[in-house]
N, C-alpha and C. Protein backbone atom coordinates (compact mmCIF):
# COMPACT_ATOMS: atom_id res chain seq x y z
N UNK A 1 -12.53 92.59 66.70
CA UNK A 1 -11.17 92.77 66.26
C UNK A 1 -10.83 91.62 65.31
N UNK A 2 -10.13 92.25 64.14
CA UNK A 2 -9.72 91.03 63.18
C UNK A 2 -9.02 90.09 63.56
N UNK A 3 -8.07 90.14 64.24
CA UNK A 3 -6.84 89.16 65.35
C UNK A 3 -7.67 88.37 65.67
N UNK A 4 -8.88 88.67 66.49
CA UNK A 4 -9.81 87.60 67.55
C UNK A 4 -10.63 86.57 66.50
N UNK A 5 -11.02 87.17 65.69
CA UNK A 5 -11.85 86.59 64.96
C UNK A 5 -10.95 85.45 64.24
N UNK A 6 -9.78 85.91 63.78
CA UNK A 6 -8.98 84.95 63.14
C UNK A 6 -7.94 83.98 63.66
N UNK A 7 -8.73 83.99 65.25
CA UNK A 7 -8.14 83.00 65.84
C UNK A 7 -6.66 83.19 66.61
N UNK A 8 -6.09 84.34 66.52
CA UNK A 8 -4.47 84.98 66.68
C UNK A 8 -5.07 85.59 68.00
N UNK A 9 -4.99 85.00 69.06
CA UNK A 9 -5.33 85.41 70.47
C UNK A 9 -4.21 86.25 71.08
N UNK A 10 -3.03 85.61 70.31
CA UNK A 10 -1.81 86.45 71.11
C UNK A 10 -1.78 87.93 70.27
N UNK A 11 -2.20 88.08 69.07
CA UNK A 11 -2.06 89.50 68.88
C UNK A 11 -3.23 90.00 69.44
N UNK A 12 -4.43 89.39 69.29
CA UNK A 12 -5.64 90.54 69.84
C UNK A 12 -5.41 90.97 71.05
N UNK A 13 -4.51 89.68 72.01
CA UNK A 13 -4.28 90.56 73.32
C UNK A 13 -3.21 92.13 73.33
N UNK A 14 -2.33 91.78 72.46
CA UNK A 14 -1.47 93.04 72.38
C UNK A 14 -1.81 93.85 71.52
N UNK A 15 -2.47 93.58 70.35
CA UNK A 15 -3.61 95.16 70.22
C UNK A 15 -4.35 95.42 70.90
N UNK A 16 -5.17 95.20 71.97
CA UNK A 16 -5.90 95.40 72.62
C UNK A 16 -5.04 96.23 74.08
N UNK A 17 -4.12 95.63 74.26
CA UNK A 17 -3.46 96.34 75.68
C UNK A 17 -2.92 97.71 74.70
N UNK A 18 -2.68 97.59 73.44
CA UNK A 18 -2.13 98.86 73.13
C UNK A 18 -3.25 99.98 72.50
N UNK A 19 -5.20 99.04 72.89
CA UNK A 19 -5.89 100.32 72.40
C UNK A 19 -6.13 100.64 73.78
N UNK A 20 -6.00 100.00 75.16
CA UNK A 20 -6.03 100.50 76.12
C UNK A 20 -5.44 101.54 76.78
N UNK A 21 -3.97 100.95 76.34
CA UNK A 21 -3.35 102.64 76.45
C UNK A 21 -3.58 103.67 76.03
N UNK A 22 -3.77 103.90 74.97
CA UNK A 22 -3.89 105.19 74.05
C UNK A 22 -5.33 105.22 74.17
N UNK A 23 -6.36 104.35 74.95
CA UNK A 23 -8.00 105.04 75.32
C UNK A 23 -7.70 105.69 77.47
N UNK A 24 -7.01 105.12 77.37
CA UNK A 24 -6.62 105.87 79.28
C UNK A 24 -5.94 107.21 78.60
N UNK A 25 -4.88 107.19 77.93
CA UNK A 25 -4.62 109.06 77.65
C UNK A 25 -5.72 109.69 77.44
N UNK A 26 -6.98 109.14 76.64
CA UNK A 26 -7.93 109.99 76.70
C UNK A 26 -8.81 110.35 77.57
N UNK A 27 -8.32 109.67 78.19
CA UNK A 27 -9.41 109.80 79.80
C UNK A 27 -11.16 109.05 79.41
N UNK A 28 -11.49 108.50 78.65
CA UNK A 28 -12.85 108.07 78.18
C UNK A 28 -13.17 106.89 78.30
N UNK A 29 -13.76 106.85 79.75
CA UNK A 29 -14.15 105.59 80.54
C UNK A 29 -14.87 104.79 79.63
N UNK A 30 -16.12 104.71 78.72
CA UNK A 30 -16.44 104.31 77.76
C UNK A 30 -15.51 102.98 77.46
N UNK A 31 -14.46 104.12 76.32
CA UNK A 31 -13.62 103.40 75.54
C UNK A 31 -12.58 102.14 76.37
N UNK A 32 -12.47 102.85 77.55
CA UNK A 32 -11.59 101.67 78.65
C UNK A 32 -12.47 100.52 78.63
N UNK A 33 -13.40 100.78 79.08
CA UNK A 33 -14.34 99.64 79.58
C UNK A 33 -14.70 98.48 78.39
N UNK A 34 -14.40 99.39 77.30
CA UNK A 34 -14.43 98.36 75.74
C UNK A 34 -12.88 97.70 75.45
N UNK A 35 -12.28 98.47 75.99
CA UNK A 35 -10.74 97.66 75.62
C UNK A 35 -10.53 96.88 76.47
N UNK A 36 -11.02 96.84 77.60
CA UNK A 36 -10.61 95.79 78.96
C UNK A 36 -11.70 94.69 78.59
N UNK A 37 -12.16 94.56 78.29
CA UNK A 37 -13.77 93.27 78.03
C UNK A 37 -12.68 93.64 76.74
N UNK A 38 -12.36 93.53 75.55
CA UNK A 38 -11.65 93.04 74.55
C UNK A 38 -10.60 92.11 74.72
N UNK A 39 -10.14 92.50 75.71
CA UNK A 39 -8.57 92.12 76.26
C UNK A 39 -8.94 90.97 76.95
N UNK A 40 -9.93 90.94 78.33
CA UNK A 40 -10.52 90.05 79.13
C UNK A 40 -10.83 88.40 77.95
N UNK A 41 -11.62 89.10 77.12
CA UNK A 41 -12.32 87.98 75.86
C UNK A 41 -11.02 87.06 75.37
N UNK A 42 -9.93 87.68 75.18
CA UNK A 42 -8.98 87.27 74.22
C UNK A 42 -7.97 86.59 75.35
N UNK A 43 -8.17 87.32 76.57
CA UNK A 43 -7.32 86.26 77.82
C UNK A 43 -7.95 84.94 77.84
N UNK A 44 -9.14 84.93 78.14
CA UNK A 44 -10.33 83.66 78.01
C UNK A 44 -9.71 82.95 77.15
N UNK A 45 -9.81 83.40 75.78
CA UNK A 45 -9.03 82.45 74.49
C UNK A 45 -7.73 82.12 74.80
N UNK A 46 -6.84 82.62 75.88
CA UNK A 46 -5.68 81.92 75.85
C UNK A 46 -5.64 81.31 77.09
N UNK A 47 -7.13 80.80 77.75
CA UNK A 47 -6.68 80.16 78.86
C UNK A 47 -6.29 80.57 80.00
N UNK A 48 -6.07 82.04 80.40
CA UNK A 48 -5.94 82.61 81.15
C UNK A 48 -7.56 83.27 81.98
N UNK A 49 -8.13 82.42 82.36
CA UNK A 49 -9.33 82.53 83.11
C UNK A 49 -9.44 83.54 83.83
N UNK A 50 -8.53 83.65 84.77
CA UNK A 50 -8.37 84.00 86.35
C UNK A 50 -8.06 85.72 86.07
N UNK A 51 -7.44 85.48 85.21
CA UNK A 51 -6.64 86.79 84.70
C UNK A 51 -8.31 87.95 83.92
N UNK A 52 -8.58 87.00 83.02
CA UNK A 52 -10.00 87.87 82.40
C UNK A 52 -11.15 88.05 83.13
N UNK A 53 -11.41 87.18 84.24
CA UNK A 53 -12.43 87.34 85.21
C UNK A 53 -11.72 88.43 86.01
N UNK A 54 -11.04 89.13 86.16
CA UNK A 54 -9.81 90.54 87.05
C UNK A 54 -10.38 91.25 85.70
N UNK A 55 -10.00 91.40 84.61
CA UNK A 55 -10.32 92.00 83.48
C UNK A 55 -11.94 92.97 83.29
N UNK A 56 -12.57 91.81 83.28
CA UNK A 56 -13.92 92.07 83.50
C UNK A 56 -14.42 92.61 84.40
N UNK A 57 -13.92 92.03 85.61
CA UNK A 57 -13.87 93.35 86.84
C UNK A 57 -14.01 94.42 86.63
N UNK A 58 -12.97 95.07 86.60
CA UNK A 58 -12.33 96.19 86.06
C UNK A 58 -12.82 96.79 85.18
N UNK A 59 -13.74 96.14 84.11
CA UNK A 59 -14.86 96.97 83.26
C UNK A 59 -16.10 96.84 83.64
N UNK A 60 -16.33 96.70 84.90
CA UNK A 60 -17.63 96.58 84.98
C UNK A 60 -17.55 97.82 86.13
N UNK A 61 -16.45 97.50 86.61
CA UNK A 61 -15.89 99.14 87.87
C UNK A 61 -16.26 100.83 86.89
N UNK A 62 -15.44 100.11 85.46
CA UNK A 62 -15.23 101.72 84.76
C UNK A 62 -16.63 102.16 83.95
N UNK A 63 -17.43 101.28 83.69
CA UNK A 63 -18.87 102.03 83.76
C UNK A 63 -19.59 102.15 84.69
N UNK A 64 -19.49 101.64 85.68
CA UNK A 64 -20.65 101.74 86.87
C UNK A 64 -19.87 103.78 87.36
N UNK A 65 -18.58 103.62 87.92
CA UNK A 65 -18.29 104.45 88.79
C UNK A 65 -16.69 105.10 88.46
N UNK A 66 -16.53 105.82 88.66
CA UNK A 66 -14.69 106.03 88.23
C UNK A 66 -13.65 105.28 88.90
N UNK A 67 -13.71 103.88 88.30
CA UNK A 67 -12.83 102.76 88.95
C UNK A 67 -11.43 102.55 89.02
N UNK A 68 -10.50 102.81 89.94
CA UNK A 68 -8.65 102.59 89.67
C UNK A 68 -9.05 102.03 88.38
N UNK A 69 -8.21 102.37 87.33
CA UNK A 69 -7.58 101.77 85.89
C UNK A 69 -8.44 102.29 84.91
N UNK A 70 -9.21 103.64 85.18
CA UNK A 70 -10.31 103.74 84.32
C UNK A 70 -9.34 105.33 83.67
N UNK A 71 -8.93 105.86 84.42
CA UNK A 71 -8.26 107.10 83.78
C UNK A 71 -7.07 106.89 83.30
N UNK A 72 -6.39 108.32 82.91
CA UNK A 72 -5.14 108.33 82.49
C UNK A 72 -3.96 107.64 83.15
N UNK A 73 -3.71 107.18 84.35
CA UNK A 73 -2.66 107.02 84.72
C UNK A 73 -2.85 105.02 84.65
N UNK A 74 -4.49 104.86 84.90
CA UNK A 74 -4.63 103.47 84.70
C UNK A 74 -4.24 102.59 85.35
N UNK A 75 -3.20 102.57 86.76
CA UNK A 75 -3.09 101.45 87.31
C UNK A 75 -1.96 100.35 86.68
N UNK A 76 -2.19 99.15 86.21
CA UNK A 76 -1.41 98.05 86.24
C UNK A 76 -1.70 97.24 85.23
N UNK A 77 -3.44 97.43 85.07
CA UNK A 77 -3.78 96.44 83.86
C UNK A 77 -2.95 96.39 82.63
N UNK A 78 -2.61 97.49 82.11
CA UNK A 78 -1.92 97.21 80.51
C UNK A 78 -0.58 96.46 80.76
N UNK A 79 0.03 96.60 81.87
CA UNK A 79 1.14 95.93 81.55
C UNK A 79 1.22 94.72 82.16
N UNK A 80 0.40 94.31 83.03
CA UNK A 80 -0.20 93.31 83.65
C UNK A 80 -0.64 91.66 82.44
N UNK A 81 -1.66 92.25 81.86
CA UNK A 81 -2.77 91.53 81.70
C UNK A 81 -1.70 90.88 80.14
């Protein structure tokens, strides 16, 4: 993501919670599991450890198996994290 790369941690996190949303309407565990490890990466960059290690969790749940926060309704992470 251009945000991350350019150092703007606070937008990559809120593009990122907002490609999460609109990848849970699609239901495509895949794409979750790439927006949560995006989001997780860019928490890291702001120091929020505790928070991206929960992050990473959570994408390691939505490829292994159909993990709470991996479908449409998603749980807590987007507005959470």
């Amino acid at each position: 993501m251009v945000a991350y790369d350019q150092g703007d941690f606070a937008a990559s996190r809120a593009l990122y919670r907002e490609s999460l949303a609109i990848r849970r309407t699609l239901s495509d565990r895949s794409a979750v599991a790439i927006s949560l490890e995006g989001l997780a990466e860019a928490m890291a960059a702001l120091d929020d450890v505790a928070r991206a290690a929960q992050l990473w969790g959570r994408r390691s749940g939505c490829v292994r198996t159909p993990a709470p926060g991996c479908g449409p309704r998603g749980g807590t992470i987007a507005t959470r994290a």
